[in-house]
C-alpha atoms as a PDB file:
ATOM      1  CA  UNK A   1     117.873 113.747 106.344  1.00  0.00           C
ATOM      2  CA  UNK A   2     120.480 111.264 107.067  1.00  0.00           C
ATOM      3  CA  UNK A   3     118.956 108.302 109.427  1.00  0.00           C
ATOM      4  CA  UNK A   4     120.677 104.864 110.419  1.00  0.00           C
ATOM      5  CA  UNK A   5     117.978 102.029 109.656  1.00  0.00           C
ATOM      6  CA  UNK A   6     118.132  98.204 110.846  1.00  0.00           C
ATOM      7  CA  UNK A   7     115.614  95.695 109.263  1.00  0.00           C
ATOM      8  CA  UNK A   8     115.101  92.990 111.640  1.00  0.00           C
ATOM      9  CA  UNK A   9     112.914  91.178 109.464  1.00  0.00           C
ATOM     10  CA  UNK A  10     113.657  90.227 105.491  1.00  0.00           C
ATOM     11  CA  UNK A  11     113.049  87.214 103.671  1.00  0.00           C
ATOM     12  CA  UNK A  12     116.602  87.889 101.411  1.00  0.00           C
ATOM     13  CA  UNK A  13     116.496  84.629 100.838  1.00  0.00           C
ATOM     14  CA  UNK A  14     113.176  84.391  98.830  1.00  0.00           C
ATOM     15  CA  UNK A  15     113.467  83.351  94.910  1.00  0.00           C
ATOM     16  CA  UNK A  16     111.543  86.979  93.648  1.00  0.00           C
ATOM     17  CA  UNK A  17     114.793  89.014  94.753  1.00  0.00           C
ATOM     18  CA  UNK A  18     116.778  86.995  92.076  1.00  0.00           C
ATOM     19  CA  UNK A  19     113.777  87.567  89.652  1.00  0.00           C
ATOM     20  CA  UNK A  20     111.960  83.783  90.232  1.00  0.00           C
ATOM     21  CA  UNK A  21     108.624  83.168  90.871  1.00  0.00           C
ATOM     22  CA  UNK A  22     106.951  80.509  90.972  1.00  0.00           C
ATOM     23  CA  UNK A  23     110.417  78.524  89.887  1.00  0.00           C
ATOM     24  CA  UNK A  24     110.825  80.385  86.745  1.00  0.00           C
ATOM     25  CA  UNK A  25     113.307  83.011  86.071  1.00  0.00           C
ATOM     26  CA  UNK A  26     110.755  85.835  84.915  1.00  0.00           C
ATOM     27  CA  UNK A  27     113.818  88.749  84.590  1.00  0.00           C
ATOM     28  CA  UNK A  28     117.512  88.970  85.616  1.00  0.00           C
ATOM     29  CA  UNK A  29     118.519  88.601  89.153  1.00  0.00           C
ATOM     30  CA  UNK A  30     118.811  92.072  91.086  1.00  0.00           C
ATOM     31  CA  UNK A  31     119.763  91.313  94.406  1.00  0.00           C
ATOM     32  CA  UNK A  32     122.648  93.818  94.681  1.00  0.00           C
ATOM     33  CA  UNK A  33     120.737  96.436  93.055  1.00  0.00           C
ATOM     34  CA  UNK A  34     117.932  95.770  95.906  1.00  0.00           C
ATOM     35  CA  UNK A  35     120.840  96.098  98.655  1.00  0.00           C
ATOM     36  CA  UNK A  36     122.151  98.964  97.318  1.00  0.00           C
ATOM     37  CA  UNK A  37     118.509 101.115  97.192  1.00  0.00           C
ATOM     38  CA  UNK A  38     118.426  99.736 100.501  1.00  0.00           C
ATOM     39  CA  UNK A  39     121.839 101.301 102.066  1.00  0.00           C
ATOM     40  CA  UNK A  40     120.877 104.289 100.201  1.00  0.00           C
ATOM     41  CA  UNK A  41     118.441 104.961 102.006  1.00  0.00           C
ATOM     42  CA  UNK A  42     119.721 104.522 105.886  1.00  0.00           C
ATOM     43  CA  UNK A  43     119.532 100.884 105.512  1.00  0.00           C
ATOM     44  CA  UNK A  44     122.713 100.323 106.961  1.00  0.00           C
ATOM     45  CA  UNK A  45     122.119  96.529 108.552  1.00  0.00           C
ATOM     46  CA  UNK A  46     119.395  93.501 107.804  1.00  0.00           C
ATOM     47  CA  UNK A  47     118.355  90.720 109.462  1.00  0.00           C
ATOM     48  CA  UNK A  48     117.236  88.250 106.891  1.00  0.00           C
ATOM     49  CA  UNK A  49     114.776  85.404 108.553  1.00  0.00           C
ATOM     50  CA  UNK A  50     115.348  81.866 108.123  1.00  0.00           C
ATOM     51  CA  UNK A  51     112.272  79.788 107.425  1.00  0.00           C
ATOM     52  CA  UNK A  52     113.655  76.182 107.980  1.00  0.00           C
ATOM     53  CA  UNK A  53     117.398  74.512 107.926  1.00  0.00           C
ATOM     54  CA  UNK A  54     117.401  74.946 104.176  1.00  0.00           C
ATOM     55  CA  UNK A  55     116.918  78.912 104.583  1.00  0.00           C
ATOM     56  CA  UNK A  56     119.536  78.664 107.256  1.00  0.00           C
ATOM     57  CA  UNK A  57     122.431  77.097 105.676  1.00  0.00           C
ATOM     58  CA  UNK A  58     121.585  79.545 102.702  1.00  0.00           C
ATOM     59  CA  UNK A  59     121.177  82.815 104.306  1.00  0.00           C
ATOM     60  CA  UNK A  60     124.682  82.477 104.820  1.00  0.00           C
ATOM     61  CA  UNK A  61     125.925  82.940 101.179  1.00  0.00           C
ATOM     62  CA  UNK A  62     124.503  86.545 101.485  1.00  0.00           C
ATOM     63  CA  UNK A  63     125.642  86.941 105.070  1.00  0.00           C
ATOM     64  CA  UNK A  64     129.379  86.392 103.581  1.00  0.00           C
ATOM     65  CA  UNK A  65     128.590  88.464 100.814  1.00  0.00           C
ATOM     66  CA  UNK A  66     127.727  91.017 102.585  1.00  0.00           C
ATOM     67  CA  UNK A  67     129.807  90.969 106.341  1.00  0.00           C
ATOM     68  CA  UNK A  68     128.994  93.436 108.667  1.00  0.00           C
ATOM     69  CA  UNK A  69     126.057  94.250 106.832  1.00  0.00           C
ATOM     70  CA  UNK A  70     123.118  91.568 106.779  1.00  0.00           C
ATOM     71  CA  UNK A  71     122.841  89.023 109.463  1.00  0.00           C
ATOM     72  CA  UNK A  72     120.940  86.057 109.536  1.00  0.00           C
ATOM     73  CA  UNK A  73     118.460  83.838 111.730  1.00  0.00           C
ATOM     74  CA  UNK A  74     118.201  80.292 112.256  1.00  0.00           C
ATOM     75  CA  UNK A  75     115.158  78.360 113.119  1.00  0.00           C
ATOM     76  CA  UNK A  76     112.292  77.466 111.378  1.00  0.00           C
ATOM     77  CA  UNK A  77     108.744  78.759 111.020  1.00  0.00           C
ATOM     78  CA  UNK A  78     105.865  77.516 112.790  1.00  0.00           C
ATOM     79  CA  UNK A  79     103.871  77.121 109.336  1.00  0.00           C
ATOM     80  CA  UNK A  80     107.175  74.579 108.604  1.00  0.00           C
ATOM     81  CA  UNK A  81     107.791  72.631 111.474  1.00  0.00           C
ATOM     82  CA  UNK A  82     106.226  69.629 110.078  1.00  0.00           C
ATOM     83  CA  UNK A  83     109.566  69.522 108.716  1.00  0.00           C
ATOM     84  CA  UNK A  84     111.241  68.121 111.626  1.00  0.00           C
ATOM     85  CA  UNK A  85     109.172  65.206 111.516  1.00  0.00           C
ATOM     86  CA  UNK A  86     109.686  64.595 107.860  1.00  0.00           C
ATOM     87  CA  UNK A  87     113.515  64.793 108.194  1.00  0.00           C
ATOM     88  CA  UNK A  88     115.199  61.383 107.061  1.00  0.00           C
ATOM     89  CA  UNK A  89     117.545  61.216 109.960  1.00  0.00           C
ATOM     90  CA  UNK A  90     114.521  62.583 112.145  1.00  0.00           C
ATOM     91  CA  UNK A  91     114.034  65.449 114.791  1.00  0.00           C
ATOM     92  CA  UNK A  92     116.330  65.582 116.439  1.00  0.00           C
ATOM     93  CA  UNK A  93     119.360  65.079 113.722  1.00  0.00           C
ATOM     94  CA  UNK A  94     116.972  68.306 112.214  1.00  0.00           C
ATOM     95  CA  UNK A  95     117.873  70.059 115.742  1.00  0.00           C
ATOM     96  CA  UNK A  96     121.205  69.177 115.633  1.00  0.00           C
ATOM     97  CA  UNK A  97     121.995  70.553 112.603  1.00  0.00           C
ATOM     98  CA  UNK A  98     120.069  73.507 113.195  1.00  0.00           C
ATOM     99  CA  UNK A  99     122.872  74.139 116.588  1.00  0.00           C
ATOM    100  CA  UNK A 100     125.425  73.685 114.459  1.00  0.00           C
ATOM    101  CA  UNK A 101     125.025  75.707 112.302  1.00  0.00           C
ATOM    102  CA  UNK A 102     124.805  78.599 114.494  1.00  0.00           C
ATOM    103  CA  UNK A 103     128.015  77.009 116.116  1.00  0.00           C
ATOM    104  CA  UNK A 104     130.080  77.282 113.118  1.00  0.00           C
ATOM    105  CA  UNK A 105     128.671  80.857 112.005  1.00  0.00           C
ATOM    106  CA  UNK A 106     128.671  82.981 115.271  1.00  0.00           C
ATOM    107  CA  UNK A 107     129.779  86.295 113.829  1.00  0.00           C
ATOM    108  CA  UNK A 108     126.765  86.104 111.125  1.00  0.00           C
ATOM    109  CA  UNK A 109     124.007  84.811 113.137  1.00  0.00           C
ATOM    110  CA  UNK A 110     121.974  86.940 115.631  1.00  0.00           C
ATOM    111  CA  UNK A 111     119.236  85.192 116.558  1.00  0.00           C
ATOM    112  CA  UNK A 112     116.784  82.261 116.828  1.00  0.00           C
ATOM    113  CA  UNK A 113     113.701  82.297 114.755  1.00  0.00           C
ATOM    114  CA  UNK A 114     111.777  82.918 112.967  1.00  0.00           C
ATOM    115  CA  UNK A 115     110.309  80.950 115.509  1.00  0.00           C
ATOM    116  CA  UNK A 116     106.299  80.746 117.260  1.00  0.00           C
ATOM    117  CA  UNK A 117     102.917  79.703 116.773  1.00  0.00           C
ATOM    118  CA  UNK A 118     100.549  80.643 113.822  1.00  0.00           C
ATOM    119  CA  UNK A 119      96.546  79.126 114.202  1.00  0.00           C
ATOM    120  CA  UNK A 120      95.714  81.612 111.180  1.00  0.00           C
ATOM    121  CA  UNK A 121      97.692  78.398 108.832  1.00  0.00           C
ATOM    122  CA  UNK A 122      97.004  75.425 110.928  1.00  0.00           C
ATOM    123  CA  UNK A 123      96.129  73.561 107.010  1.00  0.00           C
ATOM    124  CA  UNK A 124     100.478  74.105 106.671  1.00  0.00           C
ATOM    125  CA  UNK A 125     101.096  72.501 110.122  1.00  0.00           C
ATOM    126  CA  UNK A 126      98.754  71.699 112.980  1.00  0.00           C
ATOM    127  CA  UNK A 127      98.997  73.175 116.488  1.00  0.00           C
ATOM    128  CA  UNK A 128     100.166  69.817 118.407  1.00  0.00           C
ATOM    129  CA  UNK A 129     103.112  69.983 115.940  1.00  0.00           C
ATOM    130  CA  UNK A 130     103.902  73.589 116.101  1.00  0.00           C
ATOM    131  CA  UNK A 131     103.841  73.836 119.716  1.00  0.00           C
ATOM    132  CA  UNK A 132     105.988  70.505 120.033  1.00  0.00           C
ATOM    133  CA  UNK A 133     108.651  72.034 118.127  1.00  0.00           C
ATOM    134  CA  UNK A 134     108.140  75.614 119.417  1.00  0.00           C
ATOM    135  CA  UNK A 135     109.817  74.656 122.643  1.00  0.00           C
ATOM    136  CA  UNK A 136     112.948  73.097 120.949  1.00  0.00           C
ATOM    137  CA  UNK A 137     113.623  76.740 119.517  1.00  0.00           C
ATOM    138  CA  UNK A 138     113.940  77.317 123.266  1.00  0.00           C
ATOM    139  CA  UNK A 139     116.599  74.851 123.770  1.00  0.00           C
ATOM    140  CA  UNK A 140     118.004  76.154 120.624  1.00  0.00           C
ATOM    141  CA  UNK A 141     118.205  80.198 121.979  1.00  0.00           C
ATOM    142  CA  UNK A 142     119.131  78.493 125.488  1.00  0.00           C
ATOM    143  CA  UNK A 143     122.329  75.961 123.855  1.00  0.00           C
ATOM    144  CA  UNK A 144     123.638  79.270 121.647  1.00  0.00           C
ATOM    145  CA  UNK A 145     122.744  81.798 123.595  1.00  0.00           C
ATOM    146  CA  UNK A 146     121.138  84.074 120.898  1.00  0.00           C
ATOM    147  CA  UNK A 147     117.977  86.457 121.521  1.00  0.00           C
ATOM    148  CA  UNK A 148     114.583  85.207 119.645  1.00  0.00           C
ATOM    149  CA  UNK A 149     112.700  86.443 116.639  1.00  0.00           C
ATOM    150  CA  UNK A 150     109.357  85.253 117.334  1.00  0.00           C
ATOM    151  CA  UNK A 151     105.751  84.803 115.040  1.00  0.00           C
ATOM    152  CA  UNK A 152     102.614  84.784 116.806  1.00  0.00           C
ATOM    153  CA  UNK A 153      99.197  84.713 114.833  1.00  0.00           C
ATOM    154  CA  UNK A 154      95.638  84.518 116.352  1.00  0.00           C
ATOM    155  CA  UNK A 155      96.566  81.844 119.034  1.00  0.00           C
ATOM    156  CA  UNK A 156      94.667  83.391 121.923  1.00  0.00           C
ATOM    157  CA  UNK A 157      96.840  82.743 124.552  1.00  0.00           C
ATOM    158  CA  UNK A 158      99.013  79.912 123.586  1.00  0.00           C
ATOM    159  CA  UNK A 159     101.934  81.912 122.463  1.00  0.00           C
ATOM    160  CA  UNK A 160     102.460  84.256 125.768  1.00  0.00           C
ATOM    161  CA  UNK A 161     101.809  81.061 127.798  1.00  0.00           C
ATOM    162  CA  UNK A 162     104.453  79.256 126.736  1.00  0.00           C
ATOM    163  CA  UNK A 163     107.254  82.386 126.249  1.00  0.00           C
ATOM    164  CA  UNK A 164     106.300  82.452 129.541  1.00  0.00           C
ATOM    165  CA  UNK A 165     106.627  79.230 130.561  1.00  0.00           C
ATOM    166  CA  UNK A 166     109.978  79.427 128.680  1.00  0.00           C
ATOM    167  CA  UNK A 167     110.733  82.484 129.413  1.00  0.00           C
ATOM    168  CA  UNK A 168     114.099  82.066 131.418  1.00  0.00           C
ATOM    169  CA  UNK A 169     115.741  79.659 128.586  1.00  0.00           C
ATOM    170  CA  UNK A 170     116.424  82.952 126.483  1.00  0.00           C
ATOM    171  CA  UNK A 171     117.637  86.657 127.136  1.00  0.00           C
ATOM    172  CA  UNK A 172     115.231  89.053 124.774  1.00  0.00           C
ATOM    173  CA  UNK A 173     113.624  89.247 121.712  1.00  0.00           C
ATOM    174  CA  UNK A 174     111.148  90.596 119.160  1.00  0.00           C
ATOM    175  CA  UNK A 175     107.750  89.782 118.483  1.00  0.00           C
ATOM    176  CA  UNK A 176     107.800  90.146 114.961  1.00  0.00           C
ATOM    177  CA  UNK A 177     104.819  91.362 111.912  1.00  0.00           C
ATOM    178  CA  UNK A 178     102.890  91.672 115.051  1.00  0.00           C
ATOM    179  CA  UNK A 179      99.253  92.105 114.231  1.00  0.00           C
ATOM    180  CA  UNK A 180      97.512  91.501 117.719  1.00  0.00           C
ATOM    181  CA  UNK A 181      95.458  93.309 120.008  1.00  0.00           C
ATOM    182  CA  UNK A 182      96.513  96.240 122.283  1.00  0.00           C
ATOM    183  CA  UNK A 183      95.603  94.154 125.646  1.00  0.00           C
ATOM    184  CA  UNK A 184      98.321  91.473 123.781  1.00  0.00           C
ATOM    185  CA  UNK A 185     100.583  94.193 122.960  1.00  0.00           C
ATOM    186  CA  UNK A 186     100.753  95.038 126.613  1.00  0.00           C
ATOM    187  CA  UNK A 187     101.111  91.850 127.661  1.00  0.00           C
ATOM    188  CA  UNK A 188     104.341  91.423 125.359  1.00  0.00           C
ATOM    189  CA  UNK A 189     106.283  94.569 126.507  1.00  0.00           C
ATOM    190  CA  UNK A 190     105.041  94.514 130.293  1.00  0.00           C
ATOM    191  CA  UNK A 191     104.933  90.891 131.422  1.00  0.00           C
ATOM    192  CA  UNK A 192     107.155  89.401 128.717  1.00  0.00           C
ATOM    193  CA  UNK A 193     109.427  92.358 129.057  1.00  0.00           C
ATOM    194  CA  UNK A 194     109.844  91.744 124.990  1.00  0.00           C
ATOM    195  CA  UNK A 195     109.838  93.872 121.862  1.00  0.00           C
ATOM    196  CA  UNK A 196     107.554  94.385 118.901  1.00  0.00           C
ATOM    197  CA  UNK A 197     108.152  94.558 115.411  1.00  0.00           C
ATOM    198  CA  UNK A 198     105.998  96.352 113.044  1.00  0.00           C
ATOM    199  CA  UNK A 199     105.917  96.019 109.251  1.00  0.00           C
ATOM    200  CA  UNK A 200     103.201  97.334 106.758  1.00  0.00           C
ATOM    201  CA  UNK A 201     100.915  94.388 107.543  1.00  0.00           C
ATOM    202  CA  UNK A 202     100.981  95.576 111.168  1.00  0.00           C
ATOM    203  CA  UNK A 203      99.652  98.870 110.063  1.00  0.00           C
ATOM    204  CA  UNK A 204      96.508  97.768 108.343  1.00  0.00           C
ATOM    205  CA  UNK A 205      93.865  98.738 110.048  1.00  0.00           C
ATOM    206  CA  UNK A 206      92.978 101.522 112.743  1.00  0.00           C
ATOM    207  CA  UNK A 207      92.959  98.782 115.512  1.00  0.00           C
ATOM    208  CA  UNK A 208      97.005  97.786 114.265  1.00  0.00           C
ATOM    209  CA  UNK A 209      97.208 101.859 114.773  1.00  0.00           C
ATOM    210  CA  UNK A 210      95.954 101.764 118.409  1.00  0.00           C
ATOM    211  CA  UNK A 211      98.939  99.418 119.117  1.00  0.00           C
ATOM    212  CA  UNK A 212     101.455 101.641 117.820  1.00  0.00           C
ATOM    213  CA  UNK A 213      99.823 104.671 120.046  1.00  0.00           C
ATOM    214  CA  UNK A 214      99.849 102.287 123.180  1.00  0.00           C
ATOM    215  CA  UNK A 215     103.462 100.577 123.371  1.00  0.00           C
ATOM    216  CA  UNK A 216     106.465 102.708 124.607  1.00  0.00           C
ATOM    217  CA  UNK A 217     108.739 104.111 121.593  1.00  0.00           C
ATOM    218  CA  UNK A 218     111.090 102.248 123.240  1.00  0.00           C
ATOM    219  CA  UNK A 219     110.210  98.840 122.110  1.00  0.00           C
ATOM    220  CA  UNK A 220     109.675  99.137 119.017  1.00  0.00           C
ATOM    221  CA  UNK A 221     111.534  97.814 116.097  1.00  0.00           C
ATOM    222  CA  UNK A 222     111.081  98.158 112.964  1.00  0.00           C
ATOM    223  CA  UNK A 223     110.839  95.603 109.417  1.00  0.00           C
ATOM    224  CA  UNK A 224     109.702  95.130 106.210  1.00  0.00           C
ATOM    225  CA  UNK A 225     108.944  91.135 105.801  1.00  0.00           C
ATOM    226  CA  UNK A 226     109.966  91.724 102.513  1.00  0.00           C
ATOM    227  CA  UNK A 227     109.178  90.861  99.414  1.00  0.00           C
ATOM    228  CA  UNK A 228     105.522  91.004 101.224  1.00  0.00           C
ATOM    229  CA  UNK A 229     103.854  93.323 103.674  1.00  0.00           C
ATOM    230  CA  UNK A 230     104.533  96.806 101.589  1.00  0.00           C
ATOM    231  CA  UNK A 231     101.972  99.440 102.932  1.00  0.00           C
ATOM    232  CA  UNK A 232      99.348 100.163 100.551  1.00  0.00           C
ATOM    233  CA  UNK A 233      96.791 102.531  99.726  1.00  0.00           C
ATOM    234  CA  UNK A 234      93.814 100.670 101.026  1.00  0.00           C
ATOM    235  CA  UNK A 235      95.856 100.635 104.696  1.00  0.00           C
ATOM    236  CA  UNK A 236      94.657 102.718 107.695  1.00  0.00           C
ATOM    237  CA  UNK A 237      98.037 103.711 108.113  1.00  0.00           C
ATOM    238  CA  UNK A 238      98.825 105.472 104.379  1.00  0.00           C
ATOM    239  CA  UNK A 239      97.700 108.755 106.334  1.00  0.00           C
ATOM    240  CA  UNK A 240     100.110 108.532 108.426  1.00  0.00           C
ATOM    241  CA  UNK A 241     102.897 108.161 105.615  1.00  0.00           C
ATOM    242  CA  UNK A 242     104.947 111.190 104.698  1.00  0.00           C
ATOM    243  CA  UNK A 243     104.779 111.724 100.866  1.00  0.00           C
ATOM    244  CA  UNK A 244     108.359 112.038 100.640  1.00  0.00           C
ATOM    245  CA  UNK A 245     109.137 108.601 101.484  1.00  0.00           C
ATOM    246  CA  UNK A 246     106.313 107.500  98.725  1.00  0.00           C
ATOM    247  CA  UNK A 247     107.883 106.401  95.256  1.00  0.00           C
ATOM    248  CA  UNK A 248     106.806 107.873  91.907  1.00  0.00           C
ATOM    249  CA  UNK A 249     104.487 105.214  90.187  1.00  0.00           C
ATOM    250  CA  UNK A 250     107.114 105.245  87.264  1.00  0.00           C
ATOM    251  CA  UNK A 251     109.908 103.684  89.838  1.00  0.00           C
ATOM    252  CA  UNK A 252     107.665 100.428  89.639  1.00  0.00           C
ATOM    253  CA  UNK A 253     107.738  98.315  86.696  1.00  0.00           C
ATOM    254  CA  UNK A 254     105.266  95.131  86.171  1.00  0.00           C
ATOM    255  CA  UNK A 255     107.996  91.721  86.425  1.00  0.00           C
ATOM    256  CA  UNK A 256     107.135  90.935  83.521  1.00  0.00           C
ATOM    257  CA  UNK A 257     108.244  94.307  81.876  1.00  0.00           C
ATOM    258  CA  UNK A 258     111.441  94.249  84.341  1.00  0.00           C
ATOM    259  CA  UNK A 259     113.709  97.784  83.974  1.00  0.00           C
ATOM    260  CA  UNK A 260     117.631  97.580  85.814  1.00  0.00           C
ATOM    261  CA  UNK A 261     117.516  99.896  88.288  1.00  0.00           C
ATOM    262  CA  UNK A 262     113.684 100.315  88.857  1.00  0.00           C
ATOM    263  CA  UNK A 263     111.636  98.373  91.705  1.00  0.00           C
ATOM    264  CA  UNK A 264     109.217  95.491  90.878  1.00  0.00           C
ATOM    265  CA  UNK A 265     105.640  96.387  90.938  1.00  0.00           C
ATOM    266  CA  UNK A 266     103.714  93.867  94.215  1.00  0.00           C
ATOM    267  CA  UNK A 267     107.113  92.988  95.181  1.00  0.00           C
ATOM    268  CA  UNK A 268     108.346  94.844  98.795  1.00  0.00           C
ATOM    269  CA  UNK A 269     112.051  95.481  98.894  1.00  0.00           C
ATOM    270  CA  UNK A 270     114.499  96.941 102.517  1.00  0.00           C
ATOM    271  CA  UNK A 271     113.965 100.182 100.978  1.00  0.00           C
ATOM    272  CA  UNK A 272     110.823 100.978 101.786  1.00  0.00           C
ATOM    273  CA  UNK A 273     111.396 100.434 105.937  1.00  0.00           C
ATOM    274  CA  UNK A 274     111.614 104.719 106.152  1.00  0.00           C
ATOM    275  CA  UNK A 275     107.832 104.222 105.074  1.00  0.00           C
ATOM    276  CA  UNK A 276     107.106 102.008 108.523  1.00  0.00           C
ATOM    277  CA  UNK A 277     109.155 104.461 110.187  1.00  0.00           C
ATOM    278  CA  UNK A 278     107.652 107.440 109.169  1.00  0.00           C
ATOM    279  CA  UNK A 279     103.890 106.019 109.794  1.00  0.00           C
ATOM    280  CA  UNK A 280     105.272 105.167 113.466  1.00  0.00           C
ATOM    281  CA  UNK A 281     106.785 108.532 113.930  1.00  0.00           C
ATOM    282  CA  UNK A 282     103.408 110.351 112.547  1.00  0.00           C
ATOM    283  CA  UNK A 283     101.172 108.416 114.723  1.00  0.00           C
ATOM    284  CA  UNK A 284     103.349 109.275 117.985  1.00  0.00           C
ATOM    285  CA  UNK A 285     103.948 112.500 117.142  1.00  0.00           C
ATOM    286  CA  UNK A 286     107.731 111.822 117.287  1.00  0.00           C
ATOM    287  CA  UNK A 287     110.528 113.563 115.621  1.00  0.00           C
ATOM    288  CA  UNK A 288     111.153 110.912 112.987  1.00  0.00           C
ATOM    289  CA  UNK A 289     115.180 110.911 113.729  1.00  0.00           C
ATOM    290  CA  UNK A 290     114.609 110.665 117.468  1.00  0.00           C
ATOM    291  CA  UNK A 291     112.552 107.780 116.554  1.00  0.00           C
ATOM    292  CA  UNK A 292     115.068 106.293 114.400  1.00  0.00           C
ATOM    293  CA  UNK A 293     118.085 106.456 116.604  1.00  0.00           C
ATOM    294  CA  UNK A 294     115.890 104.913 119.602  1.00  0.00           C
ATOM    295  CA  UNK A 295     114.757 102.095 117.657  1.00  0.00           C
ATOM    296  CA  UNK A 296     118.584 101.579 116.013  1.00  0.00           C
ATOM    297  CA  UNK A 297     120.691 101.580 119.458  1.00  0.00           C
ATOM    298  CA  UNK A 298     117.376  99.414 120.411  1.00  0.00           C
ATOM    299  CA  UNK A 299     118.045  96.936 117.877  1.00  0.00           C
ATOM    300  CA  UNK A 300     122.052  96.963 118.126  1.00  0.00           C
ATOM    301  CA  UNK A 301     122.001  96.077 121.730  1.00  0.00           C
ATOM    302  CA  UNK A 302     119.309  93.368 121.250  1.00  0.00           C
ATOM    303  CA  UNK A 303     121.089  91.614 118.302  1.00  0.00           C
ATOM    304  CA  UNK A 304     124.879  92.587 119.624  1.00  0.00           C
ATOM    305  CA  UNK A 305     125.943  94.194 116.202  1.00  0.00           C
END
């Protein structure tokens, strides 16, 4: 089986792909060795998500590292925005510097985001200040030009209101880790005339599942929010996933007990996005390489690469 894959949603720029958690160096950094299981596997492009202007101007070092490959965001998360009004030179010097660096980095950046509303971590950054800064990513996709990545979490309907409201300030996007309802689902790719991206924490339970069964193949996309959302066994969807794309327990090692060329136990990698693909293509009864090349052209118009 030879598929082309595009994650459009990877944190590459978290600290536990260069073997760091919780700011200590726990093993040796294996970010190339988690690109390359990645690529060999149909992996052939990433879009790593930007969390803030830090993960921004970062993401870039990889994005250079890696040309034509990985791509990057810019934006920052809703859970973060609080960030714009803690910035010395203030919000809109944050903004600023936000634009330019998408100005000076056109070839590597794709897209605004990740970008939205999220009520299920309101204790991170309340809703008057998320939504505030929600609509500058607006201006942001509107300035640049760039399609959105967008994060939407148990906000009734706040979040389709205002893409809505917004809607003509940016071309397309992608609902990312969605996790909503079918009637929302519906409202996404029908009114919003946007796309949804499922991970393995969209495929937890059989009411995720309905989604999948509901929404048109055709906008669909496809991630791994890695190093989280891995589907496990406890998840309504590990049915629905084809053994072959399952590793053998002995591929995992603890961190702790860290082995070159074997993945981290608890910690997602790119690889695994033939898993979300094959759970999608089980559920709609799709030939898993008609699937893949819909959701791949899908994805490369979108983004433009």
């Amino acid at each position: 089986m030879s598929l082309k894959l595009i994650d459009v949603a990877v944190n590459l720029t978290d600290p536990m792909f260069y073997g760091i958690y919780r700011d200590k160096q726990v093993h040796e950094d294996d970010f190339d060795d988690i690109i390359a299981r990645a690529q060999e596997r149909g992996v052939e492009k990433m879009i790593t998500l930007a969390g803030n202007l830090e993960d921004s101007e970062s993401a870039l070092k990889i994005t250079s590292k890696y040309p034509d490959s990985i791509y990057s965001t810019v934006g920052c998360h809703p859970t973060r925005c609080s960030e714009f009004l803690e910035h010395k030179e203030g919000p809109e010097d944050y903004y600023q510097r936000l634009l330019k660096v998408v100005k000076e980095n056109k070839k590597n950046i794709v897209a605004i985001g990740e970008c939205g509303l999220d009520y299920d971590r309101i204790h991170f950054c309340p809703i008057d200040v998320q939504k505030r800064f929600f609509k500058v990513h607006f201006n942001l996709a509107k300035e640049t030009g760039l399609p959105m990545i967008l994060h939407n979490r148990n906000t009734n309907t706040d979040f389709v209101d205002m893409v809505k409201e917004h809607h003509d300030m940016f071309s397309t996007g992608v609902v990312h880790s969605f996790t909503g309802s079918v009637e929302e689902a519906l409202t996404i790719v029908n009114d919003l005339d946007l796309y949804i991206g499922f991970n393995g924490c969209s495929l937890k339970t059989e009411e995720n599942l309905k989604v999948i069964e509901a929404i048109p193949a055709e906008k669909i996309m496809i991630g791994t929010d890695a190093p989280w959302c891995d589907i496990r066994r406890t998840h309504a969807s590990y049915k629905f996933l084809d053994p072959k794309f399952i590793d053998s327990p002995d591929q995992f090692k603890k961190k702790e007990r860290f082995q070159k060329g074997c993945q981290v136990k608890g910690r997602n990698e790119p690889c695994q996005l033939l898993q979300v693909l094959s759970v999608i293509a089980n559920i709609k009864k799709m030939d898993i390489n008609e699937l893949a090349t819909m959701i791949y052209n899908n994805t490369k118009k979108v983004f433009n690469i």
